[in-house]
PDB file of N, CA and C in Angstrom:
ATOM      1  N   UNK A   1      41.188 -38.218  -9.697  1.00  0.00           N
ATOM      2  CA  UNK A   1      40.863 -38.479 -11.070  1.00  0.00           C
ATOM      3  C   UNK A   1      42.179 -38.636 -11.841  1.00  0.00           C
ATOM      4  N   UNK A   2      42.079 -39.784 -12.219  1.00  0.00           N
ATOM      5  CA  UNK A   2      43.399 -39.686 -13.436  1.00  0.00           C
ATOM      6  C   UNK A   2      43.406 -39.130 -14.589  1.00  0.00           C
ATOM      7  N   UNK A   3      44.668 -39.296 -15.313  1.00  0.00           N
ATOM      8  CA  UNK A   3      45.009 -38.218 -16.157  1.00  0.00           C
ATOM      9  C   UNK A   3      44.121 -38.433 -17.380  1.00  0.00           C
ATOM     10  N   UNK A   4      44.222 -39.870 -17.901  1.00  0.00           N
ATOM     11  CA  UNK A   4      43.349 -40.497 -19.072  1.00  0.00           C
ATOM     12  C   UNK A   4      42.014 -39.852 -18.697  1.00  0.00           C
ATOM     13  N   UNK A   5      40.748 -40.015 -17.508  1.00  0.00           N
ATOM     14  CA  UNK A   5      39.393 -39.907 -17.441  1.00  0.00           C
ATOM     15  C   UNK A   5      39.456 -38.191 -17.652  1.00  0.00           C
ATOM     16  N   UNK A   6      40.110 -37.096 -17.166  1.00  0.00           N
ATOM     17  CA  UNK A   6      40.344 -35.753 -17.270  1.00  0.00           C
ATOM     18  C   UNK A   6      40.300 -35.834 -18.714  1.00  0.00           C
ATOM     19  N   UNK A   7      41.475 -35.909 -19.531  1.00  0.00           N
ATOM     20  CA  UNK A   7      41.605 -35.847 -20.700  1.00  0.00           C
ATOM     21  C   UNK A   7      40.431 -36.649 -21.524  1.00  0.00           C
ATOM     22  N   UNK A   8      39.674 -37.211 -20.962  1.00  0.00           N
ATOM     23  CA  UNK A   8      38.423 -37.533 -21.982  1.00  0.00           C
ATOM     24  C   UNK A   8      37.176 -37.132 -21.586  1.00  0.00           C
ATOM     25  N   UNK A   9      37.296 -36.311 -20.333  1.00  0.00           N
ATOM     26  CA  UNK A   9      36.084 -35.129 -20.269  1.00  0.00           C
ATOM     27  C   UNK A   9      36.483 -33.834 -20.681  1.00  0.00           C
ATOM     28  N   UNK A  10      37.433 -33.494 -21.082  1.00  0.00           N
ATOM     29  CA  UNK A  10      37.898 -32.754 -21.782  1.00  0.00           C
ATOM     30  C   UNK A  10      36.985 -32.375 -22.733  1.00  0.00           C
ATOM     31  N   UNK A  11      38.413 -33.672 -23.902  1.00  0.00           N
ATOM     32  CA  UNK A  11      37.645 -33.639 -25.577  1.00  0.00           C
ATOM     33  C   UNK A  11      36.023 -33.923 -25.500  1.00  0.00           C
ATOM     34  N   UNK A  12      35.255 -34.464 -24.518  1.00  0.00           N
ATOM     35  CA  UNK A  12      33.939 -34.525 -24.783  1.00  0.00           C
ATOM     36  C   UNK A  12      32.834 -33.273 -24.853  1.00  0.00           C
ATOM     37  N   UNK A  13      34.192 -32.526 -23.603  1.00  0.00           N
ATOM     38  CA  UNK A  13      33.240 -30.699 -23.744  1.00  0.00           C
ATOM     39  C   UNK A  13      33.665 -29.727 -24.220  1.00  0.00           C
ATOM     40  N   UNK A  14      34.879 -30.218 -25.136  1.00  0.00           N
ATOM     41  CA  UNK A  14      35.501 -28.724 -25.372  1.00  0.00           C
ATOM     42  C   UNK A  14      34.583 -28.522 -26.609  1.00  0.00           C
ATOM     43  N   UNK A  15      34.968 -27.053 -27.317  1.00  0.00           N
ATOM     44  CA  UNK A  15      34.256 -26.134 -28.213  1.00  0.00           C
ATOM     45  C   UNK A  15      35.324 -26.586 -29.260  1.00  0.00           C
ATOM     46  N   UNK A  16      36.577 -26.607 -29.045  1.00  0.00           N
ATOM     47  CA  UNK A  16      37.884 -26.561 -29.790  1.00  0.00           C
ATOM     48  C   UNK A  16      39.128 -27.498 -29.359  1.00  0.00           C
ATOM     49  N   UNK A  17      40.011 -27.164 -30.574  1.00  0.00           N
ATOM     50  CA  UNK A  17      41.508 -28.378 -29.707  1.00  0.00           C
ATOM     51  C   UNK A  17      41.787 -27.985 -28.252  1.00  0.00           C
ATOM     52  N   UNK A  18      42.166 -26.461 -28.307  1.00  0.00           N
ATOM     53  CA  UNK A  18      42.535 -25.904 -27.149  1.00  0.00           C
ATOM     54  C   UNK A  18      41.774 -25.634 -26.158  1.00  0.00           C
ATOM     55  N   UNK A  19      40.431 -26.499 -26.042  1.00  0.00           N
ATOM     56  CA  UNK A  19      39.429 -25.848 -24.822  1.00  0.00           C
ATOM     57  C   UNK A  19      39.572 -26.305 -23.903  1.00  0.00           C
ATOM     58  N   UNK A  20      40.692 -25.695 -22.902  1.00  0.00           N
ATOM     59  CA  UNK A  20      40.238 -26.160 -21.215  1.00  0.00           C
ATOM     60  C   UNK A  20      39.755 -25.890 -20.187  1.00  0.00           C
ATOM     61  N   UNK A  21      39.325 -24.827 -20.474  1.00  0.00           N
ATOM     62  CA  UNK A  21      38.690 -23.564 -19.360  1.00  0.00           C
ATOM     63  C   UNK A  21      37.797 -23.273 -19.520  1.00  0.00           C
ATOM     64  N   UNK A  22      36.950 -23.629 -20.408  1.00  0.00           N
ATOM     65  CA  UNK A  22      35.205 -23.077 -20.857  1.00  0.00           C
ATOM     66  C   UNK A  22      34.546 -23.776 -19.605  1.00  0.00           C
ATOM     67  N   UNK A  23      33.757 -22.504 -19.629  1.00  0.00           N
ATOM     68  CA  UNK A  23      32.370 -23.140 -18.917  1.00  0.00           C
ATOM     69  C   UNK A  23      31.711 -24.380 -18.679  1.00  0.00           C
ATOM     70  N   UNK A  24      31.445 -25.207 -20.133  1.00  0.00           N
ATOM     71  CA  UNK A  24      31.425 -26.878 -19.779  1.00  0.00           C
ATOM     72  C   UNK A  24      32.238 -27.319 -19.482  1.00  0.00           C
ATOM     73  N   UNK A  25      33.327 -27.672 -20.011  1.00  0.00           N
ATOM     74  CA  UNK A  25      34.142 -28.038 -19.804  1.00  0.00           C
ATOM     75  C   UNK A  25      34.656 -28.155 -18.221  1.00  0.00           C
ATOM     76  N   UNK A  26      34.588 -27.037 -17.287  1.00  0.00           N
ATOM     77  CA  UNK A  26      34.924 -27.086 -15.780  1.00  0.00           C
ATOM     78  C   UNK A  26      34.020 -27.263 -15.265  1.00  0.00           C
ATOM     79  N   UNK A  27      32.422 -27.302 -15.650  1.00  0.00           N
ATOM     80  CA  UNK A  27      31.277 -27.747 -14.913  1.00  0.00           C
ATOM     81  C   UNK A  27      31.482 -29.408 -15.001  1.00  0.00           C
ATOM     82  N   UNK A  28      31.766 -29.782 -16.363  1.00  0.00           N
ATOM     83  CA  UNK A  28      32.354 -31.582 -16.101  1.00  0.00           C
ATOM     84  C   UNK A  28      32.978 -31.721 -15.398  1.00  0.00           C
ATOM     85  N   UNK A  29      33.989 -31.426 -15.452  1.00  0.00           N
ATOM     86  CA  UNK A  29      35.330 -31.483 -14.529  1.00  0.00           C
ATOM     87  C   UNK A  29      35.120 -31.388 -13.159  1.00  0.00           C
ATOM     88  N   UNK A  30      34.029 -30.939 -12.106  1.00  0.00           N
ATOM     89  CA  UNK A  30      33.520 -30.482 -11.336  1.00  0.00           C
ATOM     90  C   UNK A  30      33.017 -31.751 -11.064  1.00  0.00           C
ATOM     91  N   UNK A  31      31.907 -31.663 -12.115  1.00  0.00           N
ATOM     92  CA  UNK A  31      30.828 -32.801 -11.473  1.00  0.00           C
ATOM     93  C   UNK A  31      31.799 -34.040 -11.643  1.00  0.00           C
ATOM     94  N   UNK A  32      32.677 -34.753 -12.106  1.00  0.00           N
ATOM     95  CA  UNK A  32      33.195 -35.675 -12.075  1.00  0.00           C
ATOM     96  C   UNK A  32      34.036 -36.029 -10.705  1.00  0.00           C
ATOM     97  N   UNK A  33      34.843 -34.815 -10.209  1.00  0.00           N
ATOM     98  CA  UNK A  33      34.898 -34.815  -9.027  1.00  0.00           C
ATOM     99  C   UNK A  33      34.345 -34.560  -7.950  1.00  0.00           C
ATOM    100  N   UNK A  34      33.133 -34.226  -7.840  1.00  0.00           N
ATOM    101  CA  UNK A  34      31.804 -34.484  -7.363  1.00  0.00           C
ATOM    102  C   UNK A  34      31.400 -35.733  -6.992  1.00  0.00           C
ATOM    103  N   UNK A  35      30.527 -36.225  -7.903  1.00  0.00           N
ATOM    104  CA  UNK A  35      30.961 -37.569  -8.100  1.00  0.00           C
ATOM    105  C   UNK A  35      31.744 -38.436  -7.412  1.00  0.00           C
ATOM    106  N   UNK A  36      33.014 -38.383  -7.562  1.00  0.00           N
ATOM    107  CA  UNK A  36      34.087 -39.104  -6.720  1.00  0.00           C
ATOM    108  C   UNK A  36      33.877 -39.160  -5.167  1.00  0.00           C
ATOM    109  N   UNK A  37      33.879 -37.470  -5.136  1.00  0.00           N
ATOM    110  CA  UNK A  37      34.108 -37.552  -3.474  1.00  0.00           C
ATOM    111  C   UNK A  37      32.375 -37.935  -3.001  1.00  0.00           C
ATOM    112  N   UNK A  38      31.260 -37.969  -3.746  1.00  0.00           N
ATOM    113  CA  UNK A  38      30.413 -38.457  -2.539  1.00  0.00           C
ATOM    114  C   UNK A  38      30.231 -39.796  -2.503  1.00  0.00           C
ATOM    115  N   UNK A  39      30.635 -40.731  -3.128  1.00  0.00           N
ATOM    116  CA  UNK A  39      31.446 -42.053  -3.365  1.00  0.00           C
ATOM    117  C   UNK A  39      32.380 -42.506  -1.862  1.00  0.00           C
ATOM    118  N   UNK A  40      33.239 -41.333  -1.466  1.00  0.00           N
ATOM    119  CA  UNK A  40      34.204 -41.474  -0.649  1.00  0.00           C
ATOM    120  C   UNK A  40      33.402 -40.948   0.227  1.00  0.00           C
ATOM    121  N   UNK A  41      32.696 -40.397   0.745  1.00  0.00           N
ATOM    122  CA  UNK A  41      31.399 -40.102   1.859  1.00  0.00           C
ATOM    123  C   UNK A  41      30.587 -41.303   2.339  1.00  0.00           C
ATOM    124  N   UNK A  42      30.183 -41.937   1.199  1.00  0.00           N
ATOM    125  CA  UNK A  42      29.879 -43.233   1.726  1.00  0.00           C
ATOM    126  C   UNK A  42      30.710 -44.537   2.445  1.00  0.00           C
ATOM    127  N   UNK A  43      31.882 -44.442   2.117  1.00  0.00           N
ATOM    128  CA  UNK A  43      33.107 -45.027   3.452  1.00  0.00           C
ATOM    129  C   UNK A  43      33.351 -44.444   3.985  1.00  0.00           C
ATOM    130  N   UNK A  44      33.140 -42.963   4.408  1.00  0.00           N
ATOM    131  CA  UNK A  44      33.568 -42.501   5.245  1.00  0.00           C
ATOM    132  C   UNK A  44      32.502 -40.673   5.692  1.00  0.00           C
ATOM    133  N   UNK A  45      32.033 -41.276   6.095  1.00  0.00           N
ATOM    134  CA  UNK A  45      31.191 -40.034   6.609  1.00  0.00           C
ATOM    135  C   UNK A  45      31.517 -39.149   7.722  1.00  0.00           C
ATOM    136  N   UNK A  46      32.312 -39.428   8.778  1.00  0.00           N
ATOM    137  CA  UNK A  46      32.837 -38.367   9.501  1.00  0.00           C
ATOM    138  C   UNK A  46      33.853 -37.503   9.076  1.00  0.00           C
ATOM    139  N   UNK A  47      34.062 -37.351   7.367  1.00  0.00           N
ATOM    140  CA  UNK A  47      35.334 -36.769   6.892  1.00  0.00           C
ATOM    141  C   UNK A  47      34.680 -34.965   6.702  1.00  0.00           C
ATOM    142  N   UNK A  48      34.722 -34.573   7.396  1.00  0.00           N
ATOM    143  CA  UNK A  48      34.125 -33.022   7.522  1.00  0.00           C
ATOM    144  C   UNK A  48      35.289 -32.015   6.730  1.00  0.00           C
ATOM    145  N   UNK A  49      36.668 -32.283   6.773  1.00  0.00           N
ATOM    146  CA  UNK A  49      37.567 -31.950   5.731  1.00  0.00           C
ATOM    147  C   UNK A  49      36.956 -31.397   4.273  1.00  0.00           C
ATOM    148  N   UNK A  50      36.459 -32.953   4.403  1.00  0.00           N
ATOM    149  CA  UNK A  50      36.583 -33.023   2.383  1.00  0.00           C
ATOM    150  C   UNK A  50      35.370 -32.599   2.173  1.00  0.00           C
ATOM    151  N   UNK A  51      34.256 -32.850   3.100  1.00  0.00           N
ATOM    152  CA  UNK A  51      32.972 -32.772   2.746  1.00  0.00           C
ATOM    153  C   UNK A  51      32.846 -30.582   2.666  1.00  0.00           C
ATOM    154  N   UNK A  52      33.640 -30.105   2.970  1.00  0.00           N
ATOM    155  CA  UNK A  52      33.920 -28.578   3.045  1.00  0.00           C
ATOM    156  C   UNK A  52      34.228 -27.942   2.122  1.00  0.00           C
ATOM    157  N   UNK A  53      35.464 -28.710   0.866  1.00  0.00           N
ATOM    158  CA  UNK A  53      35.803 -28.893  -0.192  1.00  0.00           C
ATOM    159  C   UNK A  53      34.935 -28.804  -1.647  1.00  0.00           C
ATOM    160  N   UNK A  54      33.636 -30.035  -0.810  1.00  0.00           N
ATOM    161  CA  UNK A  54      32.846 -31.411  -1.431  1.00  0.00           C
ATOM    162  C   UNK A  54      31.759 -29.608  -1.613  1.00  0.00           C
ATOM    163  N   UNK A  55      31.580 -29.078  -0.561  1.00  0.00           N
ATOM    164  CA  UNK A  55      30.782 -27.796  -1.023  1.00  0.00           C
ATOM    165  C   UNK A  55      31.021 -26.534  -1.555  1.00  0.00           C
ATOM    166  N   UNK A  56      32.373 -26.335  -1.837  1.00  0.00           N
ATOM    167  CA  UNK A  56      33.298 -25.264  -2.276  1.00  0.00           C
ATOM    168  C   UNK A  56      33.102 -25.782  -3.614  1.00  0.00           C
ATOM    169  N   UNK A  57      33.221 -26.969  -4.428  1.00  0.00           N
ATOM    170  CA  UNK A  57      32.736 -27.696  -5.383  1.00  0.00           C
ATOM    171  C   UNK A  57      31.443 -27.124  -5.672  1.00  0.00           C
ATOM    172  N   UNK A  58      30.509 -27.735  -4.995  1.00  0.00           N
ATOM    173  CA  UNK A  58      29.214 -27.635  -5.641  1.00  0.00           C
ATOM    174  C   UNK A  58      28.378 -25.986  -5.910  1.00  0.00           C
ATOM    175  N   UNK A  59      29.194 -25.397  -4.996  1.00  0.00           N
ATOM    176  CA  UNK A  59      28.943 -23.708  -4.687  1.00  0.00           C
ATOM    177  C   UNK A  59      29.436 -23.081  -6.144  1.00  0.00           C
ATOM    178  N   UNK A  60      30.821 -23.965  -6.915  1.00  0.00           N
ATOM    179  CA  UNK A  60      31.419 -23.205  -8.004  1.00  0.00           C
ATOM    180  C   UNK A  60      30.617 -23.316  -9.327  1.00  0.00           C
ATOM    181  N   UNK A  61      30.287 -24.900  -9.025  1.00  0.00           N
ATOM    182  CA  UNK A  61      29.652 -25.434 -10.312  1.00  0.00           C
ATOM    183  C   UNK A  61      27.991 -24.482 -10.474  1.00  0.00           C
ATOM    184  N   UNK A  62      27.237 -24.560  -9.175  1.00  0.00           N
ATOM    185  CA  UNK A  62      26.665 -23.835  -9.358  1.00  0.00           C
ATOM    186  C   UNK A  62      26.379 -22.277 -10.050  1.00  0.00           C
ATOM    187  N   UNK A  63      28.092 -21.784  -9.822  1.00  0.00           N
ATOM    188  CA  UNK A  63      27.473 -20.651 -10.574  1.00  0.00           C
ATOM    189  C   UNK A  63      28.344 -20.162 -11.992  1.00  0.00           C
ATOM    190  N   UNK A  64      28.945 -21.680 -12.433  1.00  0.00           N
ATOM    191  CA  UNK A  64      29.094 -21.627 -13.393  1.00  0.00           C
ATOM    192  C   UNK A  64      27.853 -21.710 -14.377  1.00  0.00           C
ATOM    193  N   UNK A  65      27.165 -22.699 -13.974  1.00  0.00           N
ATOM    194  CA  UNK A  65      26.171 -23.154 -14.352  1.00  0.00           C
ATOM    195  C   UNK A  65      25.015 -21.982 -14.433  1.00  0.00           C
ATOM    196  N   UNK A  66      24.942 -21.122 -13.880  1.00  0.00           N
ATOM    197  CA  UNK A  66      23.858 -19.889 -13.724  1.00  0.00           C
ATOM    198  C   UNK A  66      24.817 -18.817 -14.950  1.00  0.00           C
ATOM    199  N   UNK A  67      25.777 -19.045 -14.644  1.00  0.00           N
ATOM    200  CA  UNK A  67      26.399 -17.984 -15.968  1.00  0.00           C
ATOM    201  C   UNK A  67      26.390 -18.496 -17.085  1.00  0.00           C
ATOM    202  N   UNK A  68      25.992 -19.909 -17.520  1.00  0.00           N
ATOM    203  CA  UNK A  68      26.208 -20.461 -18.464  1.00  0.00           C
ATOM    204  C   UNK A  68      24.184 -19.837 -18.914  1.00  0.00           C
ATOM    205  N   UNK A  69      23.800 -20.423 -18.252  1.00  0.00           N
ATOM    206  CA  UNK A  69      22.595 -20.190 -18.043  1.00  0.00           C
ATOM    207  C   UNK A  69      21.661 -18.658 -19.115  1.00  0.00           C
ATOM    208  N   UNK A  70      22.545 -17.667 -18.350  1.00  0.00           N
ATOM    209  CA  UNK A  70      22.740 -16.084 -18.308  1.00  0.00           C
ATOM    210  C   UNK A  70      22.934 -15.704 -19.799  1.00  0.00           C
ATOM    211  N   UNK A  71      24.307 -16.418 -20.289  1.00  0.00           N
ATOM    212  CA  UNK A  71      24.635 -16.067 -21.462  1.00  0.00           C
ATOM    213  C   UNK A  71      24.454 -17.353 -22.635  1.00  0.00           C
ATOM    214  N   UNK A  72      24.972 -18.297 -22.572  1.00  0.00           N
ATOM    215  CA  UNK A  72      24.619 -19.413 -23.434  1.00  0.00           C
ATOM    216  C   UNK A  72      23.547 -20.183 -23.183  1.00  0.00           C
ATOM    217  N   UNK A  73      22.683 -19.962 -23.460  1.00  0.00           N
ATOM    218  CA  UNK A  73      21.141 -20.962 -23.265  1.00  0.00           C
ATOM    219  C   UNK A  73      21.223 -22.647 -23.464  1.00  0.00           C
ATOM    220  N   UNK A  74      21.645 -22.251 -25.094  1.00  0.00           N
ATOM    221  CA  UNK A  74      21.871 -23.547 -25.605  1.00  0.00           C
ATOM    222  C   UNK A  74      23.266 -24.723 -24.623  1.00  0.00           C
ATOM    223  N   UNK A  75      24.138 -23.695 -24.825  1.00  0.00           N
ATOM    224  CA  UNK A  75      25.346 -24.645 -24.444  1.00  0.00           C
ATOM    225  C   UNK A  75      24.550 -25.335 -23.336  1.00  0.00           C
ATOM    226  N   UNK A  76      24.177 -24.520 -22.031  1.00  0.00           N
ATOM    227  CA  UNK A  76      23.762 -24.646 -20.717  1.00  0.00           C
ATOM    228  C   UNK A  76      22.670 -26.178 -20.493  1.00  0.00           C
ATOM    229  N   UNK A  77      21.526 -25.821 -21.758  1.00  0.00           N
ATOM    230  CA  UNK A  77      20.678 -27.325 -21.681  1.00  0.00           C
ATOM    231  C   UNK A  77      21.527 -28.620 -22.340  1.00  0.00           C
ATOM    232  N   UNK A  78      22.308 -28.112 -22.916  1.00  0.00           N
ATOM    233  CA  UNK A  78      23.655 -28.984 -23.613  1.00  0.00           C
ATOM    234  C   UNK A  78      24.207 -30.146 -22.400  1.00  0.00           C
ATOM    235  N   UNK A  79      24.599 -28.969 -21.647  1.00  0.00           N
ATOM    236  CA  UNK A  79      25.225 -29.979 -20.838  1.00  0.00           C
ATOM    237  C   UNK A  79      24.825 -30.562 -19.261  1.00  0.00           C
ATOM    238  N   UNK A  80      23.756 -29.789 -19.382  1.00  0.00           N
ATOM    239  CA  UNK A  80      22.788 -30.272 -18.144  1.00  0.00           C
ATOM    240  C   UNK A  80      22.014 -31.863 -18.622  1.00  0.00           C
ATOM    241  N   UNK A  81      21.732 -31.763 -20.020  1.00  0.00           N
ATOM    242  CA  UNK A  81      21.391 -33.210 -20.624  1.00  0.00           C
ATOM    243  C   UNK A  81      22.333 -33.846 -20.146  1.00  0.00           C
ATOM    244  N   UNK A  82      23.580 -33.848 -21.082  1.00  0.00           N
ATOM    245  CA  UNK A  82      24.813 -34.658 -20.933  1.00  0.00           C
ATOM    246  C   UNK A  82      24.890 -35.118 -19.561  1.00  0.00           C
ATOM    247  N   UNK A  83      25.508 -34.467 -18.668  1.00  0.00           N
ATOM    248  CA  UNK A  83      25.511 -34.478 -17.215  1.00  0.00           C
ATOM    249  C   UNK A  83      24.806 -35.121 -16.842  1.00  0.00           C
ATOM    250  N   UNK A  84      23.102 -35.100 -16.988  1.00  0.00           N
ATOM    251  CA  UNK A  84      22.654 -36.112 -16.139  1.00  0.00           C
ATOM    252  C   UNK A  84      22.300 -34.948 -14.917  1.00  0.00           C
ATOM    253  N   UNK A  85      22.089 -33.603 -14.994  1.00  0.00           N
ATOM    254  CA  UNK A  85      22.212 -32.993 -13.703  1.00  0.00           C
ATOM    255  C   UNK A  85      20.627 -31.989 -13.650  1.00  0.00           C
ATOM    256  N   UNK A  86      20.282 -32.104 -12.541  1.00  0.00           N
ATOM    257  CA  UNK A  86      18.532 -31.829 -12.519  1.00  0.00           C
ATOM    258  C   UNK A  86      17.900 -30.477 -12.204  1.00  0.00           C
ATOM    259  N   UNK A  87      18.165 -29.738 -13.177  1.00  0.00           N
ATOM    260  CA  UNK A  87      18.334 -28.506 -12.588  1.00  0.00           C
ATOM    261  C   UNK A  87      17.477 -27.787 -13.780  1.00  0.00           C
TER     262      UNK A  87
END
């Protein structure tokens, strides 16, 4: 992911100037590289490497997403809309 597409999932989830670490914010960030790599699964499917990674990913987002869940209700359907993610 380049630096420009990062920096404009950023400002799209932050709370504030300085938000880079919130909860949405790294669940985007996640799914965007998500995203990417199952893109790169489809040229290449014997890559058992990345695809290990590709679930260390989805294992995190997941429980960001359950803590978001836990404590922010709102934020949580916030960005499960946004996202596009079916949960």
């Amino acid at each position: 992911m380049d630096r420009e597409k990062k920096q404009a999932i950023i400002t799209a989830f932050s709370r504030q100037d300085n938000d880079h670490g919130s909860a949405p914010v790294q669940v985007a960030l996640l799914t965007a590289r998500i995203n990417e790599l199952t893109e790169h699964f489809r040229q290449h499917p014997q890559d058992q490497h990345s695809r290990r990674g590709l679930l260390k990913m989805v294992g995190r987002r997941r429980r960001l997403l359950s803590y978001l869940r836990r404590r922010h209700l709102d934020q949580y359907r916030q960005v499960i809309q946004e996202l596009g993610l079916r949960r």
